[in-house]
Protein backbone atom coordinates (compact mmCIF):
# COMPACT_ATOMS: atom_id res chain seq x y z
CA UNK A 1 0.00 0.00 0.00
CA UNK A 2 1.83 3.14 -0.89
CA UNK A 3 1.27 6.49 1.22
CA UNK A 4 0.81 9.59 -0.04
CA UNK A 5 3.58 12.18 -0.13
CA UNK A 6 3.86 14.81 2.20
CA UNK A 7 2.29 17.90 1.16
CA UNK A 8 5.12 21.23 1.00
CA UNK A 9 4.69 23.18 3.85
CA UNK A 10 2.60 26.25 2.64
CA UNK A 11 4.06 29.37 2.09
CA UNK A 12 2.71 32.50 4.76
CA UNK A 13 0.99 34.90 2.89
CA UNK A 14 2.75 38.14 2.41
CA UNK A 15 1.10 40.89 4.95
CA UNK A 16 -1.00 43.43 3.29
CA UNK A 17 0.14 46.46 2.18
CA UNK A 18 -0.61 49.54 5.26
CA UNK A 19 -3.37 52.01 4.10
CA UNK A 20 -1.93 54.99 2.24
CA UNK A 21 -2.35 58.14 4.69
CA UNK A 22 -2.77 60.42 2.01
CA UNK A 23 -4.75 59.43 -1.70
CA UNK A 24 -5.29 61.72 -4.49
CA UNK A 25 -7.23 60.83 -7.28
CA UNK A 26 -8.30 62.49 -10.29
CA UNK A 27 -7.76 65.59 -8.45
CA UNK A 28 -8.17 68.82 -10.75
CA UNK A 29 -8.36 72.39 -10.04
CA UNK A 30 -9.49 75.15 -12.02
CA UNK A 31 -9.20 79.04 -11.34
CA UNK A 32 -11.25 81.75 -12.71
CA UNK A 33 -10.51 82.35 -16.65
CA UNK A 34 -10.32 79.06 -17.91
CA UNK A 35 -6.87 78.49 -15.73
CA UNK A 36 -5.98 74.95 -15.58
CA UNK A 37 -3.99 73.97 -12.21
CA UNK A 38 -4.15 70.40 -11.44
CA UNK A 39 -5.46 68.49 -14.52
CA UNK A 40 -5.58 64.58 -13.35
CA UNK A 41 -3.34 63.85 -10.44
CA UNK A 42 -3.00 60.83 -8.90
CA UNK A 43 -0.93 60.27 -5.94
CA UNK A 44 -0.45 58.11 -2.69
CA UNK A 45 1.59 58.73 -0.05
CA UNK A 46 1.84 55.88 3.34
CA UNK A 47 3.08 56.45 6.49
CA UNK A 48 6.08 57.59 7.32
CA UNK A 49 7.17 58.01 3.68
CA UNK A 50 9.08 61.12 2.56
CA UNK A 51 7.46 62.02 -1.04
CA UNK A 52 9.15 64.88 -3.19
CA UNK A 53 7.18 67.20 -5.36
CA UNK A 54 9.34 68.58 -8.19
CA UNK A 55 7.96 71.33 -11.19
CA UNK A 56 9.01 74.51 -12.63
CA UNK A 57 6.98 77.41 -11.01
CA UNK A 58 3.43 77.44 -11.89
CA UNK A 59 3.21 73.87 -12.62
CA UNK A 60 0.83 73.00 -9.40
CA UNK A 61 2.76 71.84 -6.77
CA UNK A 62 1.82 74.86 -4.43
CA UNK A 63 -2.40 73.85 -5.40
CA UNK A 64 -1.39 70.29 -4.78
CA UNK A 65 -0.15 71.08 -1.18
CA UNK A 66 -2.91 73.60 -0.38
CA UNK A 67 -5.80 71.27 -1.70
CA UNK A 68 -4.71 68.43 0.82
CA UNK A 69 -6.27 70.29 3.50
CA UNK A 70 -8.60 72.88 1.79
CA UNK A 71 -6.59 75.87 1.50
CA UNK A 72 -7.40 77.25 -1.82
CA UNK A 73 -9.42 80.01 -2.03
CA UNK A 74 -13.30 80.29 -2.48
CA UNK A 75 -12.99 80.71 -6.35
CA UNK A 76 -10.90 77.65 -6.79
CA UNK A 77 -13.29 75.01 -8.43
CA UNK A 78 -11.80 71.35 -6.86
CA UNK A 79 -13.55 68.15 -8.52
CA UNK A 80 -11.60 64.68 -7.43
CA UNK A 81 -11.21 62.92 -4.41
CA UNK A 82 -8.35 63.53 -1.60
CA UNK A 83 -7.92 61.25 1.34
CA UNK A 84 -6.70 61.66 4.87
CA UNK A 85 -6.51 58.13 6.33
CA UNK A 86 -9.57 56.96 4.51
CA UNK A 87 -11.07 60.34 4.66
CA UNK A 88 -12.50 62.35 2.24
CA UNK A 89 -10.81 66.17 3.01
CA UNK A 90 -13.55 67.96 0.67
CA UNK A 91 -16.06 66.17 2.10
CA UNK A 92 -15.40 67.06 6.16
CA UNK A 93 -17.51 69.21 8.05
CA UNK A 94 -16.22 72.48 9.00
CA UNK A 95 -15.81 71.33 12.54
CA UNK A 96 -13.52 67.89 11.25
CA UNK A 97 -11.48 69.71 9.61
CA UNK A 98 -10.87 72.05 11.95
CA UNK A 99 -10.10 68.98 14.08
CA UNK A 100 -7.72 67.53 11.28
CA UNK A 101 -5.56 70.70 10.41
CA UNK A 102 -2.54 70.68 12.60
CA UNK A 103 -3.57 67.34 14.30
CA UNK A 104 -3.65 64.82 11.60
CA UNK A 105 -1.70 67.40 9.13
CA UNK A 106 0.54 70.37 9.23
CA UNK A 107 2.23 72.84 6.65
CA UNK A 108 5.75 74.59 6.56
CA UNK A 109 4.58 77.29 4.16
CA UNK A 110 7.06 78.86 1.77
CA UNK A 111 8.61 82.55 2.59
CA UNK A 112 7.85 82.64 6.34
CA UNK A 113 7.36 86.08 6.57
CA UNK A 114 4.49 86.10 5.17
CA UNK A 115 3.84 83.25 7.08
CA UNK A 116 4.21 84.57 10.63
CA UNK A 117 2.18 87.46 12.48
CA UNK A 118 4.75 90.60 12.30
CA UNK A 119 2.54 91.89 15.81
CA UNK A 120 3.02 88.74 17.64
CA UNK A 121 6.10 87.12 19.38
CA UNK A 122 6.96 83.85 17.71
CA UNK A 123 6.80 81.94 21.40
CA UNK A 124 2.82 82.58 21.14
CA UNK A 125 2.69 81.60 17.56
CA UNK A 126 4.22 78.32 18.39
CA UNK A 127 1.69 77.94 21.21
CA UNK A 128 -1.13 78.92 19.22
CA UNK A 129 -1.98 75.50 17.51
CA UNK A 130 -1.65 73.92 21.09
CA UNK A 131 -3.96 76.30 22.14
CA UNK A 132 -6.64 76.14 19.02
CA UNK A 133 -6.36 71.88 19.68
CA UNK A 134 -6.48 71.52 23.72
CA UNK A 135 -8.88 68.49 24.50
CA UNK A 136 -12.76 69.84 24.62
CA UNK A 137 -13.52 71.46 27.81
CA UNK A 138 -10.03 71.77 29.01
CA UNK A 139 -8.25 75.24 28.88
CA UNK A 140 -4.36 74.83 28.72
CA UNK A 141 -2.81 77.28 31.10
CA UNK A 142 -0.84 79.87 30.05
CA UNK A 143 2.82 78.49 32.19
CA UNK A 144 2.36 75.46 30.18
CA UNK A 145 1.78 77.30 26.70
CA UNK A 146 4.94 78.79 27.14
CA UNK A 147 6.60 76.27 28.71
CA UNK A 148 5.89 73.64 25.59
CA UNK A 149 6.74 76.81 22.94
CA UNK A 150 9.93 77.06 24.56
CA UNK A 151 11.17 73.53 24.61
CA UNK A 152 9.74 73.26 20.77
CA UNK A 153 11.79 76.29 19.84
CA UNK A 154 15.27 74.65 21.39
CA UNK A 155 14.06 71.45 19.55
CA UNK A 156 14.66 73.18 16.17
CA UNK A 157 17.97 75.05 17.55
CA UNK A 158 16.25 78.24 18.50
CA UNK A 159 17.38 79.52 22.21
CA UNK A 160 14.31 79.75 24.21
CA UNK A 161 15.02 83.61 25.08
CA UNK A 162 14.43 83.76 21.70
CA UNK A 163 10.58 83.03 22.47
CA UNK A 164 9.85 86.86 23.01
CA UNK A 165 11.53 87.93 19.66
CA UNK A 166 9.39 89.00 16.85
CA UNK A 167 9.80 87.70 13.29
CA UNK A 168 11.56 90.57 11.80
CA UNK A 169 14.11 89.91 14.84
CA UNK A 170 15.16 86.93 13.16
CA UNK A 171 17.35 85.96 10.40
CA UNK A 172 15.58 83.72 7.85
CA UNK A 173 16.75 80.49 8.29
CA UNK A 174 15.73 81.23 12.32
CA UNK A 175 11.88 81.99 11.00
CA UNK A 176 12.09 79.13 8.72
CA UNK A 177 12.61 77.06 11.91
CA UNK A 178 10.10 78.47 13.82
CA UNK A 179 7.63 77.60 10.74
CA UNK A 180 8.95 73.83 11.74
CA UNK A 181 8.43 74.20 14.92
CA UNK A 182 4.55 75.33 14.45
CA UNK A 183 4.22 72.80 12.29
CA UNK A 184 5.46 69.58 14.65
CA UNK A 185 3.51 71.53 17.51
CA UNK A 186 0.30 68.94 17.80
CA UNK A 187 2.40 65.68 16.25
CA UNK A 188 0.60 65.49 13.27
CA UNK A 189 1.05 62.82 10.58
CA UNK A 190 1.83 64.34 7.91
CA UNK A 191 4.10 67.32 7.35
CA UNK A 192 3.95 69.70 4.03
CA UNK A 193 6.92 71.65 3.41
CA UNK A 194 6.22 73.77 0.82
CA UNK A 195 10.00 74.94 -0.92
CA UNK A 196 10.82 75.61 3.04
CA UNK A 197 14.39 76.27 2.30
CA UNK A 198 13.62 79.56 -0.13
CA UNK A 199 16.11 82.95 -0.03
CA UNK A 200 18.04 80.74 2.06
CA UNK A 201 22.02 80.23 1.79
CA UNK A 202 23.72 77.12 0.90
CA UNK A 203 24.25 76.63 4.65
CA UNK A 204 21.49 77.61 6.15
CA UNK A 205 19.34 75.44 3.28
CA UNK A 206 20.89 72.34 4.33
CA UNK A 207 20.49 72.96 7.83
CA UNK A 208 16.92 73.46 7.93
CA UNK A 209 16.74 70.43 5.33
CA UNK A 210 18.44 68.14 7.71
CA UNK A 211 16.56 69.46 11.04
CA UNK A 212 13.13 68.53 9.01
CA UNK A 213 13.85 65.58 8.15
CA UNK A 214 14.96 64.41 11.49
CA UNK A 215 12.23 65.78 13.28
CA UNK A 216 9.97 63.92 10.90
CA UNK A 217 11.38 60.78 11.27
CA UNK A 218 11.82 60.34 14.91
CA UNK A 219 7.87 61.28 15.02
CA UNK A 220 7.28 59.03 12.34
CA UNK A 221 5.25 61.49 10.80
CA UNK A 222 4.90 61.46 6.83
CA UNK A 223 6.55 64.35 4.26
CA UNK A 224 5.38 66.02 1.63
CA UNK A 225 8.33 68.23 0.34
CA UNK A 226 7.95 70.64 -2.69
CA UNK A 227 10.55 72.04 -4.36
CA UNK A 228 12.32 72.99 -8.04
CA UNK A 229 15.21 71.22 -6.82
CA UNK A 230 15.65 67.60 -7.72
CA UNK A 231 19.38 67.92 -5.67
CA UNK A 232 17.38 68.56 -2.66
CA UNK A 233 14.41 65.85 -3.37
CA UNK A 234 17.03 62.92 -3.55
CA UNK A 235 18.85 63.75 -0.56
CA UNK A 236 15.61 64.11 1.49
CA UNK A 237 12.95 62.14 0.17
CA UNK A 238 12.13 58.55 -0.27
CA UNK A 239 10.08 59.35 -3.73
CA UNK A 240 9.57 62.15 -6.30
CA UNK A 241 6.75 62.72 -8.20
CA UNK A 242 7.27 65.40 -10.96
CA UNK A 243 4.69 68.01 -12.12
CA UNK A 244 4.33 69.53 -15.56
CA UNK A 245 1.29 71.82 -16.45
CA UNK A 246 -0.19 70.82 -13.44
CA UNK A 247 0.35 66.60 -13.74
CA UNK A 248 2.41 63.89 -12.34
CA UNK A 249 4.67 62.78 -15.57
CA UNK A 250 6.80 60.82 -13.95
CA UNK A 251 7.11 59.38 -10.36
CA UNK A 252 9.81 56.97 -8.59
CA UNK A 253 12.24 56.62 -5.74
CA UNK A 254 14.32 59.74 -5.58
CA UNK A 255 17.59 58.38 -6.41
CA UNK A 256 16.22 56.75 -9.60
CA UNK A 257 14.59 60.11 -10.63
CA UNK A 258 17.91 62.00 -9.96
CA UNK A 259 20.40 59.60 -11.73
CA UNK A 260 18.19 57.85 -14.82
CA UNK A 261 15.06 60.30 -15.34
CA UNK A 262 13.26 58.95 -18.23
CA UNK A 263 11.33 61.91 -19.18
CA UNK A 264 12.70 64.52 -20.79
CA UNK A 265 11.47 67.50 -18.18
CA UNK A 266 13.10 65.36 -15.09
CA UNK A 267 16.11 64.86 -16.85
CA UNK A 268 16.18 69.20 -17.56
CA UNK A 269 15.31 69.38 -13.64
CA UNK A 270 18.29 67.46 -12.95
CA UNK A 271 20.73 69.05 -15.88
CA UNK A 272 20.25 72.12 -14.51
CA UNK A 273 21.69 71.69 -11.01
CA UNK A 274 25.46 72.49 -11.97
CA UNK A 275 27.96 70.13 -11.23
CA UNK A 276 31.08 71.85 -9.34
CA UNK A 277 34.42 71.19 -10.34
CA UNK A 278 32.88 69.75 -13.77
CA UNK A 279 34.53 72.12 -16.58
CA UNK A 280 32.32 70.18 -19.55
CA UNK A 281 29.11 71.50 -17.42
CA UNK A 282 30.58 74.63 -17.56
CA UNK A 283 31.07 74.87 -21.14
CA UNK A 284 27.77 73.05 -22.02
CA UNK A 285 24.74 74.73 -19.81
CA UNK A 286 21.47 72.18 -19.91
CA UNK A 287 18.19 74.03 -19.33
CA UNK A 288 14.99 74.23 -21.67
CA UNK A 289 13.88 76.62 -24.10
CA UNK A 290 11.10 78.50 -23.80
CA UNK A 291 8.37 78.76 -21.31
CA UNK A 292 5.94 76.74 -19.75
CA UNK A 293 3.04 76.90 -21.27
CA UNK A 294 -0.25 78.67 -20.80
CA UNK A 295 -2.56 77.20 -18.39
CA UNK A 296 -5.59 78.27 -20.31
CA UNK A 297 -4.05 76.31 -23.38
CA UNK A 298 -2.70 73.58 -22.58
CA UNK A 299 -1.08 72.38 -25.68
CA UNK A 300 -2.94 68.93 -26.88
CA UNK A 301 -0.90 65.92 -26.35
CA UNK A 302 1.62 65.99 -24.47
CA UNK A 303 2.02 69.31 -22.76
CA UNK A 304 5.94 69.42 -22.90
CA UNK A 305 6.33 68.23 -26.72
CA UNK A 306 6.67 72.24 -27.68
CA UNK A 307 9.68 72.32 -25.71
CA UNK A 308 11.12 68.75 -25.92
CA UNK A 309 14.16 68.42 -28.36
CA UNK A 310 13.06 64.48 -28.72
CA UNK A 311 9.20 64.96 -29.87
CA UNK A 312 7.86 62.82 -31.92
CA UNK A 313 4.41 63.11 -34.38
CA UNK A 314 2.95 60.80 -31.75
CA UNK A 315 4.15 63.70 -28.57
CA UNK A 316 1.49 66.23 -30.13
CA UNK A 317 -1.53 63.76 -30.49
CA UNK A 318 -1.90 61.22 -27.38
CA UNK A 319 -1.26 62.54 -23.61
CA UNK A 320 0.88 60.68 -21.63
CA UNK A 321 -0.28 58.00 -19.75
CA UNK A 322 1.65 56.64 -16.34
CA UNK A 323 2.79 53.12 -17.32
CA UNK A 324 3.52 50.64 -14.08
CA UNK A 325 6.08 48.17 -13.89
CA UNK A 326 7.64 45.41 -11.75
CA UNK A 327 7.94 46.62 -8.12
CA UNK A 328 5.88 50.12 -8.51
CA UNK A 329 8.05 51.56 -11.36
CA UNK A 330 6.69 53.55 -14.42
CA UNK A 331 8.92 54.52 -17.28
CA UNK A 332 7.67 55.07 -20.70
CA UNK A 333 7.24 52.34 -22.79
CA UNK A 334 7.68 54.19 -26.57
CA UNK A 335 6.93 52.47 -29.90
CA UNK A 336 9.67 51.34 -31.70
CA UNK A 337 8.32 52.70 -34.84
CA UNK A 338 8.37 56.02 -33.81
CA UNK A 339 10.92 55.91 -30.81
CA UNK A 340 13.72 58.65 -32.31
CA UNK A 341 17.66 57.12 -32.04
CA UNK A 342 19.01 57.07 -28.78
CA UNK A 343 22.28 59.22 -28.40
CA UNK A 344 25.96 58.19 -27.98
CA UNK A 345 25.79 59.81 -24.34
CA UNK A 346 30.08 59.45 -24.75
CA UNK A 347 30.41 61.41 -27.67
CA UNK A 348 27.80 63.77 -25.81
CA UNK A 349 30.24 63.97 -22.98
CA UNK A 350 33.47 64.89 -25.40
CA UNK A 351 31.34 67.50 -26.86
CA UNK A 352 30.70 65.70 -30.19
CA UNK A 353 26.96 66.06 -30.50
CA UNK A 354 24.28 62.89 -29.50
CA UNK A 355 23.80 61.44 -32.50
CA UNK A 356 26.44 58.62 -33.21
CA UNK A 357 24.09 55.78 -31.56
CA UNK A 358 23.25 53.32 -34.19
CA UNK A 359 18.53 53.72 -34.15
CA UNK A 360 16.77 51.04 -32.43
CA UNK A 361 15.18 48.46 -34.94
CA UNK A 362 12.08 49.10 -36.17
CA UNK A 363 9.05 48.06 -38.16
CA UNK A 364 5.62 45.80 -37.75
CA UNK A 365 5.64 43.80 -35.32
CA UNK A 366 8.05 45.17 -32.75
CA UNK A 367 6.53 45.43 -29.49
CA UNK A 368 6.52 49.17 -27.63
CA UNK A 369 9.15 48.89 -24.66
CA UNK A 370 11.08 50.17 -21.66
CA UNK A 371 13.23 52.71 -22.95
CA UNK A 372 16.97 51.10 -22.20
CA UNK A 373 18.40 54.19 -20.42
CA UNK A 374 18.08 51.74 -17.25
CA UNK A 375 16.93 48.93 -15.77
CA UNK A 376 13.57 49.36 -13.97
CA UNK A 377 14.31 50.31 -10.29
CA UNK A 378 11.93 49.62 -7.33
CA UNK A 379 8.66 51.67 -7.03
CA UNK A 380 8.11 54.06 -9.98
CA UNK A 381 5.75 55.65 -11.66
CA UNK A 382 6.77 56.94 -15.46
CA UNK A 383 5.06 58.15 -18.43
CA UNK A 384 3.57 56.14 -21.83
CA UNK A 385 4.68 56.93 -24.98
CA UNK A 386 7.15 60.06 -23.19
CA UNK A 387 10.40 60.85 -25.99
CA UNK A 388 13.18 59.75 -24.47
CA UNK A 389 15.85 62.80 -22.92
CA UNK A 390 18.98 63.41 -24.69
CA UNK A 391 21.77 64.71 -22.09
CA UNK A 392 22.07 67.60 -25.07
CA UNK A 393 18.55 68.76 -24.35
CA UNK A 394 19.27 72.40 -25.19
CA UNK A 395 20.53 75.64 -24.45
CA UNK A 396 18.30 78.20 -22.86
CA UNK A 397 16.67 78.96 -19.46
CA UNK A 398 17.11 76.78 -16.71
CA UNK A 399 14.71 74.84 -15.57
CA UNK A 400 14.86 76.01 -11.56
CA UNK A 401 12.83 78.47 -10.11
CA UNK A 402 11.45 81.49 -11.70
CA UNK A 403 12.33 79.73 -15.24
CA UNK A 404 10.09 82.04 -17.79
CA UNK A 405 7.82 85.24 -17.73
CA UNK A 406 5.28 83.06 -15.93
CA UNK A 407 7.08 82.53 -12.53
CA UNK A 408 6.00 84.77 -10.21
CA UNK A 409 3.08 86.89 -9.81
CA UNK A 410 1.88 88.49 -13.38
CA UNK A 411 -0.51 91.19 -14.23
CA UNK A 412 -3.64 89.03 -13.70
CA UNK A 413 -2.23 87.53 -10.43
CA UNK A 414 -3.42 89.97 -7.53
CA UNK A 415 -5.58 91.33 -4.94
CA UNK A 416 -8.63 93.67 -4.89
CA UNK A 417 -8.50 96.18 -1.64
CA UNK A 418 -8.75 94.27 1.72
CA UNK A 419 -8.52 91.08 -0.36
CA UNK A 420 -7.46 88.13 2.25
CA UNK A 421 -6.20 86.01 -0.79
CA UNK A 422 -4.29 86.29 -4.12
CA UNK A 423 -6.24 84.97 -6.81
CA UNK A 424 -6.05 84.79 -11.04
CA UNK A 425 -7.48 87.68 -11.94
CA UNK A 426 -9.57 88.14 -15.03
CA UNK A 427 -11.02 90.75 -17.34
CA UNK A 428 -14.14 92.83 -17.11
CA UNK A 429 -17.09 91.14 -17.97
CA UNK A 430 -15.69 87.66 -16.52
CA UNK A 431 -17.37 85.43 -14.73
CA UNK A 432 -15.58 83.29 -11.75
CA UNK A 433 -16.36 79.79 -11.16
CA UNK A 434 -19.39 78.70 -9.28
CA UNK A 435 -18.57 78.05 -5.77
CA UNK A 436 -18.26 74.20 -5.26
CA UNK A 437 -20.13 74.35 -1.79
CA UNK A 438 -16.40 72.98 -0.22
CA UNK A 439 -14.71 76.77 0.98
CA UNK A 440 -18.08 78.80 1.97
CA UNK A 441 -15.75 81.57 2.63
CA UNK A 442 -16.74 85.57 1.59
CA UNK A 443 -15.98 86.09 -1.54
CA UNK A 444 -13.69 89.83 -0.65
CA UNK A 445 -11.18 86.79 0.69
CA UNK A 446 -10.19 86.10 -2.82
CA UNK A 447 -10.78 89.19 -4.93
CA UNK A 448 -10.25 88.72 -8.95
CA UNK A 449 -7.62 91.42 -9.06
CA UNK A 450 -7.02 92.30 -12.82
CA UNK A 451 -8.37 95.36 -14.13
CA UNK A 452 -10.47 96.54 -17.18
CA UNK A 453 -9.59 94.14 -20.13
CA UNK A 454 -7.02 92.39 -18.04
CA UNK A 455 -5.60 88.93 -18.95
CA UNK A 456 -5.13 86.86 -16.34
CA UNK A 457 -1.55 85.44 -16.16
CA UNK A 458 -3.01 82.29 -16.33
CA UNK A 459 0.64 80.31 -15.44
CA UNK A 460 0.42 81.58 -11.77
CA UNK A 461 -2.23 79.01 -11.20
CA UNK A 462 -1.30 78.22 -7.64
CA UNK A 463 -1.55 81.04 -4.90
CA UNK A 464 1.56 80.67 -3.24
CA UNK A 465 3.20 83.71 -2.26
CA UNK A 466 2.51 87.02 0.15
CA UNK A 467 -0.82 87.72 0.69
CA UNK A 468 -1.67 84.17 -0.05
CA UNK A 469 0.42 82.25 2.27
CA UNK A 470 -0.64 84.65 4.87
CA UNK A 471 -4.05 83.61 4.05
CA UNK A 472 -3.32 80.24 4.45
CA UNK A 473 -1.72 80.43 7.32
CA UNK A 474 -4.43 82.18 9.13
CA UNK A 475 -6.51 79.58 7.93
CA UNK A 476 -5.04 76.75 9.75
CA UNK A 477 -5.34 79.00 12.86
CA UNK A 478 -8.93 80.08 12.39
CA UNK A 479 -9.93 76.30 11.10
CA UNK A 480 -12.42 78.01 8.32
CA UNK A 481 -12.15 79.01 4.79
């Protein structure tokens, strides 16, 4: 009588995957006169995690960031989902979100002097979220406000004499960290810095970089870091997503992004950062011509192909579409029929031109594929059908901050009288987007500041600067919009 063999032992199923604390989907934003901000993102972010956002200026990162936590002034017209820990942020009542800001998430904004209170000492603005968030019926005494100010303020390297100082008593980098320190004040779980490091030296950048990210990390708490700067993405993020004309076109761990971008905006982002002590990046400045483009017309196709040395018929016709690979990555997959040769990157690097690389077979038949600048690396998100980048991208402006006429605030971009927000401004005779029903705020908070026959400057979609961030700001303190 034979006996059966013994079964294998079973193999333990793998542990599921922890719920993303922050999910955007099909998130789009729209300011008055037609102004396209966010057209389609899609991002997740889990806990803990350190996620990059990376754009020229105006390309949405600043709307991204504000959006998480309903920020964005009354005209703004939101459609798409956001979720904090399986919450939907647009659809909260006033008093949950109240609840949430600070507590569950924070922001660093960008330029804190706008940021802080000129009238108030910084001590009090540090205890002020404590304050706003005490448990219900409980009033926090006033020796303990300043007692937890004070040890918040040496956390970040500020002397706690310091606490009576007021803003303009401090050097930049010194405001910057009292931002920080408002921001870890109630231990939320997520941090957004948006560009904290801004007007600030070499030194003092990589300071405040290094004092964020450690104060993050030993709370566990999750970041959300915006900047132009791919440099300082990959040394303090876990993952960059990249924005173009407000969406993601390529996404991946930072490293990956910063050494083998496979899209030819990431690869300008990273070009441009000079490399010291290199004399051929001396000789041969990368950047990108022209501008981005309008955000009331938004070229069809791809939005970069206007400015993208390797466009192909294909660029102008079909929008890119994030392709996922193995292990989370996403890198464009490009028809072989229409894929352009790649370049002899060597030849590129003598100063020879990029065009000694024997073309990539083609024909019927040939499936698309991965692109062969690298091999797919772990957890990556990259675009369909993208051109691939040549290392001789171009001449022209760089591609940091302030790149083109539309960084910045334009003749559209502005404020009535009393206005509590900068908004796109439009002509006479326009008419602003129908409130959603989200930001039930007066509509003098976001005054459409362009005068008779005005065109908006439609590339400043995201209100990020002055009168803006101070709006913001106060928002988080108030908990309304």
């Amino acid at each position: 009588m034979s006996t059966a063999a013994p079964l294998p032992p079973t193999a333990p199923a793998p542990a599921p995957a922890p719920a993303p604390l922050v999910r955007v989907r099909d998130l789009r934003v729209d300011y008055p006169g037609g102004v396209r901000a966010l057209r389609g993102v899609d991002l997740d972010l889990a806990p803990g995690q350190r996620l990059g956002l990376a754009g020229e200026s105006g390309s949405g990162k600043s709307t991204l960031a504000l959006s998480l936590l309903r920020l964005l002034p009354a005209s703004a017209r939101v459609r798409g989902r956001v979720e904090l820990r399986g919450e939907d942020v647009h659809a909260m009542s006033w008093g949950r979100l109240r609840a949430v800001r600070w507590t569950g998430a924070s922001v660093v904004f960008q330029g804190a002097m706008h940021a802080l209170d000129p009238v108030r000492r910084v001590g009090g603005q540090v205890a002020a979220p404590i304050a706003l968030h005490a448990p219900a019926g409980r009033r926090v005494p006033r020796g303990e406000l300043r007692r937890r100010a004070r040890e918040l303020l040496e956390q970040v390297g500020i002397p706690a004499a310091r606490a009576s100082a007021y803003p303009h008593e401090l050097s930049g980098g010194q405001r910057q960290r009292v931002m920080i320190a408002m921001a870890l004040a109630c231990g939320p779980e997520l941090v957004i810095a948006d560009e904290p490091t801004t007007a600030l030296d070499a030194l003092a950048q990589a300071r405040v970089l290094d004092l964020l990210t450690r104060l993050v990390a030993e709370r566990g708490a999750g970041l959300l870091m915006i900047s132009h700067d791919l440099g300082v993405l990959a040394r303090t993020c876990d993952r960059v997503a990249v924005l173009y004309a407000g969406r993601v076109v390529e996404e991946g761990p930072a490293a990956t992004l910063f050494h083998e971008a496979a899209h030819p905006y990431s690869a300008a982002l990273g070009a441009a950062r000079p490399v010291i002590g290199d004399p051929a990046a001396r000789l041969r400045p990368r950047g990108l011509p022209g501008d981005p483009p309008d955000r009331a017309a938004v070229p069809s196709g791809c939005a970069f192909h206007p400015r993208c040395a390797q466009a192909v018929p294909a660029c102008a016709e079909q929008e890119p579409t994030l392709l996922p690979l193995p292990a989370g990555l996403l890198r464009p997959a490009i028809p072989a029929d229409t894929r352009p040769p790649a370049p002899d990157r060597a030849a590129v690097d003598r100063g020879e031109g990029g065009a000694g690389a024997a073309p990539a077979p083609r024909g019927p038949g040939t499936e698309p594929r991965v692109h062969p600048t690298a091999e797919p690396s772990a957890g990556a998100r990259r675009p369909d059908l993208a051109p691939h980048p040549g290392p001789d991208s171009g001449g022209g402006a760089s591609t940091g901050e302030g790149a083109g006429p539309g960084a910045g605030t334009g003749p559209g971009a502005g404020t009535g009288p009393g206005a509590g927000a900068q908004a796109v401004g439009a002509g006479s005779g326009a008419v602003s987007e129908a409130r959603t029903g989200l930001d039930p705020a007066p509509a003098s908070d976001d005054a459409a500041g362009a005068g008779p026959g005005a065109a908006p400057d439609s590339r400043m979609a995201a209100p990020a600067a002055g009168v803006a961030t101070r709006r913001a700001a106060c928002l988080l303190l108030e908990g309304v919009s």
